[in-house]
C-alpha atoms as a PDB file:
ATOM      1  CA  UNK A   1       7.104  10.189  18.831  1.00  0.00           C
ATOM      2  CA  UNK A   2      10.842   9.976  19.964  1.00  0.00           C
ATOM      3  CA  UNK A   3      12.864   7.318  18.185  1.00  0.00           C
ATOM      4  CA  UNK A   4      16.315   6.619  18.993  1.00  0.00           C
ATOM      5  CA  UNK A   5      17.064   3.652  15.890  1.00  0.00           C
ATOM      6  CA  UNK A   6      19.541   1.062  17.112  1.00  0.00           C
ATOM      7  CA  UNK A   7      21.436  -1.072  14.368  1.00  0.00           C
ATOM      8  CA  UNK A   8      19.888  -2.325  11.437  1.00  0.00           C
ATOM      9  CA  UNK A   9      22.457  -2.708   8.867  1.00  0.00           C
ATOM     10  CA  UNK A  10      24.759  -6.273   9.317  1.00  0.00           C
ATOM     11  CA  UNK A  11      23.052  -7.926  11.663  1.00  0.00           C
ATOM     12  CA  UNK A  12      23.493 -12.104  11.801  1.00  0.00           C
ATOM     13  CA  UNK A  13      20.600 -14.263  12.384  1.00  0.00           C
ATOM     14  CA  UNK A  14      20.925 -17.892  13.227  1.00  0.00           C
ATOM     15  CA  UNK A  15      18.021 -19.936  12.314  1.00  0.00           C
ATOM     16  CA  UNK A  16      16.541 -23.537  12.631  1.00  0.00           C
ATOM     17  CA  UNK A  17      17.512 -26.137   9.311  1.00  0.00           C
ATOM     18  CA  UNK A  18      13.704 -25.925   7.286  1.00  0.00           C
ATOM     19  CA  UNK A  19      13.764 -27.959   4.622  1.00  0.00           C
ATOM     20  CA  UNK A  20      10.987 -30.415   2.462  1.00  0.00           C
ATOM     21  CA  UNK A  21      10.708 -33.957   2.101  1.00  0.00           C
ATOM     22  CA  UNK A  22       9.448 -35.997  -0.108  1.00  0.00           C
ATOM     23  CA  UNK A  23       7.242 -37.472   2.807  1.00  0.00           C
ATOM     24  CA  UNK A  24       5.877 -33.490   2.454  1.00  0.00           C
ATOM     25  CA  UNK A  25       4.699 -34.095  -0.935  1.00  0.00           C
ATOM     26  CA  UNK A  26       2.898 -37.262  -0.520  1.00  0.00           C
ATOM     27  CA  UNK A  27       1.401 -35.878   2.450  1.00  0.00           C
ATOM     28  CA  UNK A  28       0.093 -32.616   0.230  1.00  0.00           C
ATOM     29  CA  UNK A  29      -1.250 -34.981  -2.143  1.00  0.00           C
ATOM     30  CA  UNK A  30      -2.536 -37.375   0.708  1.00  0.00           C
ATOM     31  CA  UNK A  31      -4.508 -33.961   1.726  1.00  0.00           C
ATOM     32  CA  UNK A  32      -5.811 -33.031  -1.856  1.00  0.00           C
ATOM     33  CA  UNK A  33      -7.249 -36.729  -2.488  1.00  0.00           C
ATOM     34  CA  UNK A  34      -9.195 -36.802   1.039  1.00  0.00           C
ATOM     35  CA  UNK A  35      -9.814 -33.135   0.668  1.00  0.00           C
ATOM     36  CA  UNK A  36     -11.346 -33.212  -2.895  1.00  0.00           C
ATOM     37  CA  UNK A  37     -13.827 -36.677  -2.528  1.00  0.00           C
ATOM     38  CA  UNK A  38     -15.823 -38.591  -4.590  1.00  0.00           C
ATOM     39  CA  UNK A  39     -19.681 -37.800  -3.884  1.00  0.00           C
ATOM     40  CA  UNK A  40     -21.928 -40.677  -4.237  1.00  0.00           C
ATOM     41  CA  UNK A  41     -25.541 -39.825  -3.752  1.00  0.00           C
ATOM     42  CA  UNK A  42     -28.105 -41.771  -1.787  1.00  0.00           C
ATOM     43  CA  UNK A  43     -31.655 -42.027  -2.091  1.00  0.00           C
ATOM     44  CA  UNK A  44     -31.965 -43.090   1.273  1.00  0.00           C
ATOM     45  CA  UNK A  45     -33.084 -44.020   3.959  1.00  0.00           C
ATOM     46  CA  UNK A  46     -30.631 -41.914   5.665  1.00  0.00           C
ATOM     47  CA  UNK A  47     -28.438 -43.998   7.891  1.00  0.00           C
ATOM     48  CA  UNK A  48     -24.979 -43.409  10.454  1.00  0.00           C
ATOM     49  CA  UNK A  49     -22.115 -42.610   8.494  1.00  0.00           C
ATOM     50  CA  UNK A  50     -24.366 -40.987   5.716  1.00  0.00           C
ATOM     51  CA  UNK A  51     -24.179 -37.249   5.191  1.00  0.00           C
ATOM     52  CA  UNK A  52     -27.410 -35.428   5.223  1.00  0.00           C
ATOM     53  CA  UNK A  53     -27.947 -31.918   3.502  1.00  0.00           C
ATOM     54  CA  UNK A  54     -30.916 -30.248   5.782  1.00  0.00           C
ATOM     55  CA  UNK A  55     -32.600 -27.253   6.647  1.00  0.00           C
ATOM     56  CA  UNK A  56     -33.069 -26.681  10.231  1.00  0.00           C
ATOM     57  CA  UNK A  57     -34.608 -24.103  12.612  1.00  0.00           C
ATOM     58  CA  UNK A  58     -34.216 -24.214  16.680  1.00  0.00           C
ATOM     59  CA  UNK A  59     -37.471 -23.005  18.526  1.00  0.00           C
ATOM     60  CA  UNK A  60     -37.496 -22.836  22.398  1.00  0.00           C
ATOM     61  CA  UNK A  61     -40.917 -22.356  24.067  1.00  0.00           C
ATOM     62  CA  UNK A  62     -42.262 -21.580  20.804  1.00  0.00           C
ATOM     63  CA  UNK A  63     -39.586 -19.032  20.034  1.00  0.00           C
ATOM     64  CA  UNK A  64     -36.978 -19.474  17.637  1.00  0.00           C
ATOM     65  CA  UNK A  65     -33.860 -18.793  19.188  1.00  0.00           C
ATOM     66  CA  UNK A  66     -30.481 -16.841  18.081  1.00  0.00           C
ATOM     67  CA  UNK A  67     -28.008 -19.320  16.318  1.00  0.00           C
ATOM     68  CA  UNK A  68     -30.448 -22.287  15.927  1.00  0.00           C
ATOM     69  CA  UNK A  69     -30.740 -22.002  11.719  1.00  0.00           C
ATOM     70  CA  UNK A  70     -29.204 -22.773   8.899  1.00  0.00           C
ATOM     71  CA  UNK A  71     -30.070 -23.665   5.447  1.00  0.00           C
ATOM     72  CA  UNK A  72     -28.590 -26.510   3.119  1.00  0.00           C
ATOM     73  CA  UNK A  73     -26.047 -27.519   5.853  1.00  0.00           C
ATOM     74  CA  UNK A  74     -23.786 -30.972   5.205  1.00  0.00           C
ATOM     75  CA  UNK A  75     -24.016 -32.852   8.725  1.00  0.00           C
ATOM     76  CA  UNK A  76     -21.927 -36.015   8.988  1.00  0.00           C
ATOM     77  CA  UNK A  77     -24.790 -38.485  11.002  1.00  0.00           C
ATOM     78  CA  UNK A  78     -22.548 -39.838  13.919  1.00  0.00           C
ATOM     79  CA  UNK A  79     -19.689 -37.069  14.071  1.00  0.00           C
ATOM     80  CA  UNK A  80     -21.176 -36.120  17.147  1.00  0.00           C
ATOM     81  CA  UNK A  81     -21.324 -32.095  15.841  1.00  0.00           C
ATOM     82  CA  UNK A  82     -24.231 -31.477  16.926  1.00  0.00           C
ATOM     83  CA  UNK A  83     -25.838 -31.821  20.261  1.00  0.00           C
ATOM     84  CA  UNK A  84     -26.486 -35.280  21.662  1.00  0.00           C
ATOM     85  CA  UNK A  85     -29.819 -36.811  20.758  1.00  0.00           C
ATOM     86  CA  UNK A  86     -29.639 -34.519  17.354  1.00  0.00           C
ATOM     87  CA  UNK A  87     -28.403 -36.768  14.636  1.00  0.00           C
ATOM     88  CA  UNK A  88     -29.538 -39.733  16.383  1.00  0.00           C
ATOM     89  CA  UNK A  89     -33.012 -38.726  15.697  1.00  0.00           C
ATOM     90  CA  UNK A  90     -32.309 -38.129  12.038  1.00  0.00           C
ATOM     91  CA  UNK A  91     -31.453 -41.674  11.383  1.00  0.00           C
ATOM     92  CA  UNK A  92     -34.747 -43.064   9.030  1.00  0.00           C
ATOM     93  CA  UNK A  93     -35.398 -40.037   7.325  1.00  0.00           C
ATOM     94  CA  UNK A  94     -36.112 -39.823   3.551  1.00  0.00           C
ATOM     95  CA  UNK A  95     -34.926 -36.483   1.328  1.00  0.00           C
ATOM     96  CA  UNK A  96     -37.712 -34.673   1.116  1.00  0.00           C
ATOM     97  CA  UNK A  97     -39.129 -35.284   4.465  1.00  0.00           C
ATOM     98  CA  UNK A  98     -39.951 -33.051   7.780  1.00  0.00           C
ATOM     99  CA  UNK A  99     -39.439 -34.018  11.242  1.00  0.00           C
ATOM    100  CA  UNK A 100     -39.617 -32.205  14.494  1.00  0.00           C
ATOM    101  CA  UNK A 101     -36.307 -33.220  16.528  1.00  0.00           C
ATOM    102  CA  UNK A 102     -36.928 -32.865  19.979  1.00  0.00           C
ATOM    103  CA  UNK A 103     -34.233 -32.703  22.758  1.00  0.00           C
ATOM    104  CA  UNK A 104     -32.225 -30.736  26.106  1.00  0.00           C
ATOM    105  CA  UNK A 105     -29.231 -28.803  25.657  1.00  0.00           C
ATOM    106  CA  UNK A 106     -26.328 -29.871  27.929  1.00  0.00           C
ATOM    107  CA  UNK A 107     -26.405 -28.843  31.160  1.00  0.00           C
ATOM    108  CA  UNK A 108     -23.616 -27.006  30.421  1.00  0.00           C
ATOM    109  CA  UNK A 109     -23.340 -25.818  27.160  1.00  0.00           C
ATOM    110  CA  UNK A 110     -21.940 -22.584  26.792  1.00  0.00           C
ATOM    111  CA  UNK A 111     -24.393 -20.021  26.063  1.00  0.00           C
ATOM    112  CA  UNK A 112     -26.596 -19.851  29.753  1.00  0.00           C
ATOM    113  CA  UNK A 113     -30.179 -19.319  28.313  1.00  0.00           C
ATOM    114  CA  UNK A 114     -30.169 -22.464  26.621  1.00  0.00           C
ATOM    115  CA  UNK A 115     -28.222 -24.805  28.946  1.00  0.00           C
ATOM    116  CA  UNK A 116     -30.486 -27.641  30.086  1.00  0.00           C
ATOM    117  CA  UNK A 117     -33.511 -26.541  28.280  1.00  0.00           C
ATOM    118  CA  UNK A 118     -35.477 -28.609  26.202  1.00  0.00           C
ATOM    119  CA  UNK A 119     -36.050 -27.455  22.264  1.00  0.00           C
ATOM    120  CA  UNK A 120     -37.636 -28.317  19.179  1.00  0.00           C
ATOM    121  CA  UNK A 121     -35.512 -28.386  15.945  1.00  0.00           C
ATOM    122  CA  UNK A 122     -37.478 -28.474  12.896  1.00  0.00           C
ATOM    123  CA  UNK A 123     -35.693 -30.284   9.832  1.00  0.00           C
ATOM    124  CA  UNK A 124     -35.951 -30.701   6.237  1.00  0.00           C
ATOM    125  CA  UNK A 125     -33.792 -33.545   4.529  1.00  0.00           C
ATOM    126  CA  UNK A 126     -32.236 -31.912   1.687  1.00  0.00           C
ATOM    127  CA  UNK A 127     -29.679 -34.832   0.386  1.00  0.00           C
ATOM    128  CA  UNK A 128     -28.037 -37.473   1.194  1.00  0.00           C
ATOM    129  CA  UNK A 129     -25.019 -38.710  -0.038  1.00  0.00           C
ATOM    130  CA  UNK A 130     -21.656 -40.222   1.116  1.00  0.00           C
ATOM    131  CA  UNK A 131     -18.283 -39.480   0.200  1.00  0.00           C
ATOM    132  CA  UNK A 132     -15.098 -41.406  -0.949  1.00  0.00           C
ATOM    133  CA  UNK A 133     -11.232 -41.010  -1.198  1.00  0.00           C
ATOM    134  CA  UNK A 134     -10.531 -39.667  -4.995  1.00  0.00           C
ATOM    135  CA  UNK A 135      -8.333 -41.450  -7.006  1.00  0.00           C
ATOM    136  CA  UNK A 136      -4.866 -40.489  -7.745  1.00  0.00           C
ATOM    137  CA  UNK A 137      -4.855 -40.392 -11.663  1.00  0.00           C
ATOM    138  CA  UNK A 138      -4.481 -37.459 -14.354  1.00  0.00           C
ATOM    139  CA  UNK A 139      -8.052 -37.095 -14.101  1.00  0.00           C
ATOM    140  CA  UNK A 140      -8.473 -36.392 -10.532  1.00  0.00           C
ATOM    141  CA  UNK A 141      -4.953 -33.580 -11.219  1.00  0.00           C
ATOM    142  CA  UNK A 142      -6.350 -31.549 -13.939  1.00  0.00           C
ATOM    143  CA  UNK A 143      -9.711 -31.685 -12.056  1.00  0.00           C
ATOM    144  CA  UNK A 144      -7.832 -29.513  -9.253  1.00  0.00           C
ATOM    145  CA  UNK A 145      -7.676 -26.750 -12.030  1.00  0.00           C
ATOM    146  CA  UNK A 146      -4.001 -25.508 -10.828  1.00  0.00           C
ATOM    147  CA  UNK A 147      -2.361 -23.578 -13.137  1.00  0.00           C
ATOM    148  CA  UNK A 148      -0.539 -25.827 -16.041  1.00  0.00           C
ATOM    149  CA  UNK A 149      -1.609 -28.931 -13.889  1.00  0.00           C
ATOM    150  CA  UNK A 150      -2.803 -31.408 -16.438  1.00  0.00           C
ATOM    151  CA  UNK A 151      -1.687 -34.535 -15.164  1.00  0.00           C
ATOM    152  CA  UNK A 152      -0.077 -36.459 -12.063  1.00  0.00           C
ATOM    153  CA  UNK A 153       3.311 -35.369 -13.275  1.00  0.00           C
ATOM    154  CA  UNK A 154       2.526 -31.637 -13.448  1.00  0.00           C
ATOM    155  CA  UNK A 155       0.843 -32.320 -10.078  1.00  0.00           C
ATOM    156  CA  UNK A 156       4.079 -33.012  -8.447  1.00  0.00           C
ATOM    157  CA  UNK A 157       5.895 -30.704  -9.549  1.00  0.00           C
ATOM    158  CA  UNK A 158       3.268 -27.837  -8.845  1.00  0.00           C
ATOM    159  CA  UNK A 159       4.072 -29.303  -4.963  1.00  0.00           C
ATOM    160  CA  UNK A 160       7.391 -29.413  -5.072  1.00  0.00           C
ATOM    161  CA  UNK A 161       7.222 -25.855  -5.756  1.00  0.00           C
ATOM    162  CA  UNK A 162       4.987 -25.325  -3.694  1.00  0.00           C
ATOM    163  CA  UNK A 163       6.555 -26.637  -0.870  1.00  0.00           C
ATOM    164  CA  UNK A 164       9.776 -24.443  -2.071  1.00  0.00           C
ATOM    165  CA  UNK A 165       8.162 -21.585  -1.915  1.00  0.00           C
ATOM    166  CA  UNK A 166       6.561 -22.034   1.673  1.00  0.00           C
ATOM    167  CA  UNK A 167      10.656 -23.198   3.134  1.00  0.00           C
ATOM    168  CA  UNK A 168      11.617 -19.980   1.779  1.00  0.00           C
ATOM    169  CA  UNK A 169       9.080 -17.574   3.339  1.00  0.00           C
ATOM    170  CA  UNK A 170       9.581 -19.491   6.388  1.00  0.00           C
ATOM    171  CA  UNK A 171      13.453 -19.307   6.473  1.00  0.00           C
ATOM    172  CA  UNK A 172      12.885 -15.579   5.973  1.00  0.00           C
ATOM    173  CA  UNK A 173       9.831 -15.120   8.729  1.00  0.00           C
ATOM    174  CA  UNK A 174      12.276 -17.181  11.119  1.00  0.00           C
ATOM    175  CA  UNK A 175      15.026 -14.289  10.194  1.00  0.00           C
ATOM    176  CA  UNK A 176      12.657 -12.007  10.567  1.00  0.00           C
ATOM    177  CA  UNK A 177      11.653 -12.739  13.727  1.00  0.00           C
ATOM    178  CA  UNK A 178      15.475 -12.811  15.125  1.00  0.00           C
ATOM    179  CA  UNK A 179      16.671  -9.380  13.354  1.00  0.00           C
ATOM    180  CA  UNK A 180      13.588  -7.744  14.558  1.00  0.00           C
ATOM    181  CA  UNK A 181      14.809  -8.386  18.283  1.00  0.00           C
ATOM    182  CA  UNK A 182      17.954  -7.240  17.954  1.00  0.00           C
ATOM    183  CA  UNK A 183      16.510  -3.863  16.301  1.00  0.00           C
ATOM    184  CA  UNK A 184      14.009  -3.323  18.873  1.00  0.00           C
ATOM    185  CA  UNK A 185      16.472  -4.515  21.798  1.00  0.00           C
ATOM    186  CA  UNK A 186      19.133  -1.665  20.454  1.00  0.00           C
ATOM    187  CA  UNK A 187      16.265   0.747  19.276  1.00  0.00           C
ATOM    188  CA  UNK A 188      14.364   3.392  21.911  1.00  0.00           C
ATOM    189  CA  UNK A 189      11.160   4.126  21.318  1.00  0.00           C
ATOM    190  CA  UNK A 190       7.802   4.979  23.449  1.00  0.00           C
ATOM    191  CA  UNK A 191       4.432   4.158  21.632  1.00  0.00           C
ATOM    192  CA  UNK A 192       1.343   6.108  22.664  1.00  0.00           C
ATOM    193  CA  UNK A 193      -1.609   4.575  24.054  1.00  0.00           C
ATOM    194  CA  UNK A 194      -3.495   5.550  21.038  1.00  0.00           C
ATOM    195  CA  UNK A 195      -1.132   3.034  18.628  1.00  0.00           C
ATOM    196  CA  UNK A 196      -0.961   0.294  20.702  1.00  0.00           C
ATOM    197  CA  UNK A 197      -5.181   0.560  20.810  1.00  0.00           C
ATOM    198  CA  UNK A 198      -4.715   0.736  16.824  1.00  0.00           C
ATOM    199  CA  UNK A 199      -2.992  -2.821  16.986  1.00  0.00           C
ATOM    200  CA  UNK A 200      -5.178  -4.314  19.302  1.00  0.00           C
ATOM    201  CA  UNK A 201      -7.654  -3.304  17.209  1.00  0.00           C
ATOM    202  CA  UNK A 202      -5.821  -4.513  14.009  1.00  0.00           C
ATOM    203  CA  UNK A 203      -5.533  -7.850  16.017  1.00  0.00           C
ATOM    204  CA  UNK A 204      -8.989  -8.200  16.440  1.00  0.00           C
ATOM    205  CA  UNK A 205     -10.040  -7.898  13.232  1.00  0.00           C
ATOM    206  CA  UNK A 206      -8.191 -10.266  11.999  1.00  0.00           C
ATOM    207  CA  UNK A 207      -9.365 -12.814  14.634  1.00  0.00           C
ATOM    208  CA  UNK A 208     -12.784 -11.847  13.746  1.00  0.00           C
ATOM    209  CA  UNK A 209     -11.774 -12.656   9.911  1.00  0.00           C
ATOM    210  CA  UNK A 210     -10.176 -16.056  10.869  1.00  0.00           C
ATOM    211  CA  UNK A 211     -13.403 -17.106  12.894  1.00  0.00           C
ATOM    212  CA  UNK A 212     -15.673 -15.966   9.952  1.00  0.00           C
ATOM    213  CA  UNK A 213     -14.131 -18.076   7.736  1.00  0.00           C
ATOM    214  CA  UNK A 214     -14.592 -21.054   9.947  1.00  0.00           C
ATOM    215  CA  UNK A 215     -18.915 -19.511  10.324  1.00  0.00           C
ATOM    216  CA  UNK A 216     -18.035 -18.560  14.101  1.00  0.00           C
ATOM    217  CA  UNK A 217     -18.806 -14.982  14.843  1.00  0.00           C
ATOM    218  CA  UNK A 218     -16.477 -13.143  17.742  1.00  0.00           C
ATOM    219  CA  UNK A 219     -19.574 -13.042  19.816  1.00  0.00           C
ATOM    220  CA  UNK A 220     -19.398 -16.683  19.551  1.00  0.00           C
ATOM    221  CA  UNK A 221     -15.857 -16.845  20.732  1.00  0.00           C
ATOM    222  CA  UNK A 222     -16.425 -14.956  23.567  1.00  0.00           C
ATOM    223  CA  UNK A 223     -19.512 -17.644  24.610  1.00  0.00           C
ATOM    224  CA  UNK A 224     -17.217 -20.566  24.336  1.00  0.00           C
ATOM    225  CA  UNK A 225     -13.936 -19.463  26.202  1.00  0.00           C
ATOM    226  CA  UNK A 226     -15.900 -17.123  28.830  1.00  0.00           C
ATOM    227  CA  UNK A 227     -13.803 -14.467  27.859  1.00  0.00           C
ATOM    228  CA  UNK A 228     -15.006 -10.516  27.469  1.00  0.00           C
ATOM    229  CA  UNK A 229     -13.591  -7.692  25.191  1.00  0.00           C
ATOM    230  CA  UNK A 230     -12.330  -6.440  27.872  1.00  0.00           C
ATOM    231  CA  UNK A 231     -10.486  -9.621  28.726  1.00  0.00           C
ATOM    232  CA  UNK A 232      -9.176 -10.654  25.350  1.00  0.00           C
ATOM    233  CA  UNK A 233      -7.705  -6.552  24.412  1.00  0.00           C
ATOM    234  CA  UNK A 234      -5.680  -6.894  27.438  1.00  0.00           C
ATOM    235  CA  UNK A 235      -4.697 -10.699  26.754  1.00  0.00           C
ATOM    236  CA  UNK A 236      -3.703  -9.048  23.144  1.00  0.00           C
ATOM    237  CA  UNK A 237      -1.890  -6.015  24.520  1.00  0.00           C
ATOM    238  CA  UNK A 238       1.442  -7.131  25.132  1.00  0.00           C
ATOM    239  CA  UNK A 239       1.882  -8.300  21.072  1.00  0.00           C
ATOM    240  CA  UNK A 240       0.243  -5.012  20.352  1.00  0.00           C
ATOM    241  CA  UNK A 241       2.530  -3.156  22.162  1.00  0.00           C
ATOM    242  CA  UNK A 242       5.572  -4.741  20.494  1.00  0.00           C
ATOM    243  CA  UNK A 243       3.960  -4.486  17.139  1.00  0.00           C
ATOM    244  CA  UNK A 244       3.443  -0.759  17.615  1.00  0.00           C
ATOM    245  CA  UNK A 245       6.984   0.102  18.133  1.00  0.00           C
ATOM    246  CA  UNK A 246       7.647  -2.124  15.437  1.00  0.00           C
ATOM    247  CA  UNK A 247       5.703  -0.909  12.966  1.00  0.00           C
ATOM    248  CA  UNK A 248       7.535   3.172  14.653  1.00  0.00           C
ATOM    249  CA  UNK A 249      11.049   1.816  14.249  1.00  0.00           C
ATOM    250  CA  UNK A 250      10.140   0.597  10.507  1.00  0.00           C
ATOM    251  CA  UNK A 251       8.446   3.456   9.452  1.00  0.00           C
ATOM    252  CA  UNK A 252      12.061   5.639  10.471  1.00  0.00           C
ATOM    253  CA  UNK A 253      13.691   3.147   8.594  1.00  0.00           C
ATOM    254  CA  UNK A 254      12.077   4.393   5.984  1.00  0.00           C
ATOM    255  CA  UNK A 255      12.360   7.495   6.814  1.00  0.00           C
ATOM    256  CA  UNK A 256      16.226   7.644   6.846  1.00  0.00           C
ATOM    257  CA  UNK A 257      16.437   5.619   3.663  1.00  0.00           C
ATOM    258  CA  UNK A 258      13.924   7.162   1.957  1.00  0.00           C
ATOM    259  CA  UNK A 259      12.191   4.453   0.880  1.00  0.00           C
ATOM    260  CA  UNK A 260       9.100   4.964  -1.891  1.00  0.00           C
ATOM    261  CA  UNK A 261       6.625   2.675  -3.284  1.00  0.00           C
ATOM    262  CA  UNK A 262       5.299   3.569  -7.302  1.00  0.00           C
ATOM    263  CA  UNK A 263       2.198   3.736  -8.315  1.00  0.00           C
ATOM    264  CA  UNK A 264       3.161   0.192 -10.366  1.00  0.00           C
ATOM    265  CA  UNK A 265       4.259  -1.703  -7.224  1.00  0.00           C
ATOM    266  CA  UNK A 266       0.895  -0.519  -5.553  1.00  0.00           C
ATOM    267  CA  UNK A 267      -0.391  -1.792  -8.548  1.00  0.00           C
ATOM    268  CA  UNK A 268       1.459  -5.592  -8.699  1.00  0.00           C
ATOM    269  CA  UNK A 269       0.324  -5.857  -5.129  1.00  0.00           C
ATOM    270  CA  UNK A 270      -3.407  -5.050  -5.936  1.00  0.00           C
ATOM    271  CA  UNK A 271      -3.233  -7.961  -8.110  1.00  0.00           C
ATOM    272  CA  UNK A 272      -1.694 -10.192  -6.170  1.00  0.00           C
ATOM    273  CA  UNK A 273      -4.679  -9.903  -3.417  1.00  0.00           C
ATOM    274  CA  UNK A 274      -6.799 -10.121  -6.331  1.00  0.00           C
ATOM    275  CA  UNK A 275      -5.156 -13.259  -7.309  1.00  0.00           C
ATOM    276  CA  UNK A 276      -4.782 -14.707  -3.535  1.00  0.00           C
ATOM    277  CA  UNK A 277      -8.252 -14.281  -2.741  1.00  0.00           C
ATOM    278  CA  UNK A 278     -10.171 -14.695  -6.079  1.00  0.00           C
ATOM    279  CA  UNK A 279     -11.740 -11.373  -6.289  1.00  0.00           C
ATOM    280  CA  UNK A 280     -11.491  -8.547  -8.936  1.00  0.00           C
ATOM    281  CA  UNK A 281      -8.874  -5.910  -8.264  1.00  0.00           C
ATOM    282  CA  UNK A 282     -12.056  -3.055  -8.387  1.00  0.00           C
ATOM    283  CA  UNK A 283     -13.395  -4.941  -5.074  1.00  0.00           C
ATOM    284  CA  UNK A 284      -9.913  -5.771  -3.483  1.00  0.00           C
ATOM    285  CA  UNK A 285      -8.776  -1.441  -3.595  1.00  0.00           C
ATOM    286  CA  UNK A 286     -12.597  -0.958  -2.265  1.00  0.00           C
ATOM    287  CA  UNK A 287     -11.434  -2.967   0.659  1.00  0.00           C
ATOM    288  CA  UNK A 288      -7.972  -2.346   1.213  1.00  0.00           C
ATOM    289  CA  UNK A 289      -7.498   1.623   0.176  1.00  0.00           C
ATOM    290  CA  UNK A 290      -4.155   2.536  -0.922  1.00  0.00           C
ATOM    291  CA  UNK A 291      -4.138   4.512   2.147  1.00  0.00           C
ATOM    292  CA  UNK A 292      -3.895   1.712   3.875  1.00  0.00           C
ATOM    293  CA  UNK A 293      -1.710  -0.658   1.409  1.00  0.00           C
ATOM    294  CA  UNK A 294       0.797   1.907   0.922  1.00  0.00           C
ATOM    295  CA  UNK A 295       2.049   1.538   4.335  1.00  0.00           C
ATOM    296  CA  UNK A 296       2.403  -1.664   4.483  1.00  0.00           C
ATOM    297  CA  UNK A 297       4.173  -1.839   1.548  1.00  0.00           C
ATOM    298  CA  UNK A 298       6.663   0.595   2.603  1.00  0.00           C
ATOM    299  CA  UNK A 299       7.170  -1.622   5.601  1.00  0.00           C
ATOM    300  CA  UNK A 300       7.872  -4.662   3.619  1.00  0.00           C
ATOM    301  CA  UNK A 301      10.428  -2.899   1.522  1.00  0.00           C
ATOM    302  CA  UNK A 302      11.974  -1.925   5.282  1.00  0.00           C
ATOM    303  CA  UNK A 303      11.925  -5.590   6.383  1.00  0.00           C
ATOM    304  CA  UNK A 304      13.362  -6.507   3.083  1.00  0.00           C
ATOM    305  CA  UNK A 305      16.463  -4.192   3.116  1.00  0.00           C
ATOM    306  CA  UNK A 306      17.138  -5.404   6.859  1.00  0.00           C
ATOM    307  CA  UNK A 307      17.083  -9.214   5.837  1.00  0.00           C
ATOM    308  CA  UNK A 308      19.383  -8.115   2.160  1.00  0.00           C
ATOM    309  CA  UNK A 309      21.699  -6.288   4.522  1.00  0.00           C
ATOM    310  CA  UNK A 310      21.994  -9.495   6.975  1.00  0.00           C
ATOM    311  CA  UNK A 311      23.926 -12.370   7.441  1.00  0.00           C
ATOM    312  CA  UNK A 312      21.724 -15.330   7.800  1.00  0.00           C
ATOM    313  CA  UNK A 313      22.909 -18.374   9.076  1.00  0.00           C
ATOM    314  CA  UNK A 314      20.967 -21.980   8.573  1.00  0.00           C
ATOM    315  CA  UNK A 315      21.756 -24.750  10.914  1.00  0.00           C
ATOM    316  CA  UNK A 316      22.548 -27.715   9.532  1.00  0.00           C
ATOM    317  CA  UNK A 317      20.278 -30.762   8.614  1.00  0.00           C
ATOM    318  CA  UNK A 318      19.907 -33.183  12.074  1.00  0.00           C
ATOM    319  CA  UNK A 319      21.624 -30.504  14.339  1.00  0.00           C
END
């Protein structure tokens, strides 16, 4: 790949004032109170409003059908989650009790083969309980089991920090952003087909990861915004294409600055993952080889020397 590397050394970047407030930190601790509730269990009969913890199985014809089950699932009766008629007809129901739930699917619900149709759902009620706002006291902030949080004191100051840290890494993703246009702007450089398919790819499996997280499958996705593959690589092309030449401009950076990463770095960043994601550093390398960190750690040390080497310019507050 041919690279001709524009300037990358004393470049200015003018970026929007990002700051915190103290209106941030109540709102962080406004999220942690609803976020964290107090459970009060029921023993029924369940009721609107109530939350009910249920098995349930979707059988059409007979035939259970693909995305129709779950096991132990929260459903909040009257938050209209589920299809209409559902949660309705779970109103009266005692824990411990079976009941066939019978209903249509929307005309037009997203996946074809069940729009319109009618369905059984099978349920078992689990639980019920209902939930309310926590407390603000020292008790609620240790129970958050932060690091040296112990009371409502430590609590705010974890925030504040917090919230310190997050300004930061946005004032430098905002730099980021505007030094990395300049270099590419000034910088030649033709990506093959093949590493522009690699970040497409890239893209899409972090999409995948997002939606997993949230229990919504690609496949899913697809369904709900009638979207193919197809359709979506080439909606994700043109980021992919700028990320490719990107990721070829940084990795001659690198190149002409020789820049290295030590076996101790690789090792910090192993344990940060670890740390980010809660999972032993034996599991996090299994996932992420160092074949693939090490890369992206060279790149990082590329995007760092750019920003050290910049001059970055913050508006100022109510400009």
């Amino acid at each position: 790949m041919d690279i001709v590397l524009g300037n990358y050394k004393g470049l200015k970047a003018n970026i929007p004032y990002i700051a915190y407030t103290e209106e941030d930190v109540n709102s962080q601790i406004a999220t942690l109170l609803s976020g964290n509730p107090v459970r009060e269990q029921k023993t029924g009969p369940l009721a609107m409003g109530d939350t009910a913890v249920i098995d349930y199985e979707g059988f059409k014809d007979g035939v259970a059908f693909e995305g129709g089950k779950a096991e132990k699932y929260p459903l909040g009766i009257g938050s209209g989650s589920f299809i209409p008629g559902f949660e309705e007809q779970l109103v009266g129901m005692e824990i411990g009790e079976d009941r066939d739930i019978n209903l249509s699917f929307p005309e037009q619900y997203h996946a074809p083969e069940l729009a319109g149709k009618a369905v059984v759902f099978k349920v078992k009620l689990h639980e019920i309980y209902n939930e309310k706002e926590a407390e603000l006291n020292d008790e609620f902030a240790e129970s958050l089991n932060f690091p040296e949080v112990q009371s409502v004191e430590d609590l705010k100051k974890y925030i504040n920090e917090y919230l310190e840290y997050q300004v930061e890494a946005r004032k430098a993703d905002a730099a980021r952003e505007k030094l990395y246009d300049q270099i590419l702007e000034s910088s030649s450089c033709l990506v093959s087909p093949q590493a522009v398919e690699t970040a497409v790819n890239m893209q899409l499996q972090q999409m995948a990861a997002s939606f997993a997280q949230q229990g919504v499958a690609m496949e899913q996705y697809l369904q709900m915004t009638g979207k193919t593959m197809d359709s979506l690589k080439d909606e994700l092309k043109p980021v992919a294409q700028k990320q490719a030449k990107l990721e070829a401009v940084l990795d001659e950076i690198i190149r002409v600055e020789n820049i290295t990463v030590s076996d101790e770095e690789m090792d910090e960043q192993y344990e940060l993952i670890s740390q980010k994601y809660g999972q032993p550093v034996d599991v996090v390398k299994q996932v992420i080889p160092k074949a693939q960190l090490k890369p992206d750690l060279l790149r990082m040390k590329a995007s760092q020397l750019i920003i050290d080497a910049a001059e970055i310019i913050m508006e100022e507050s109510g400009k």
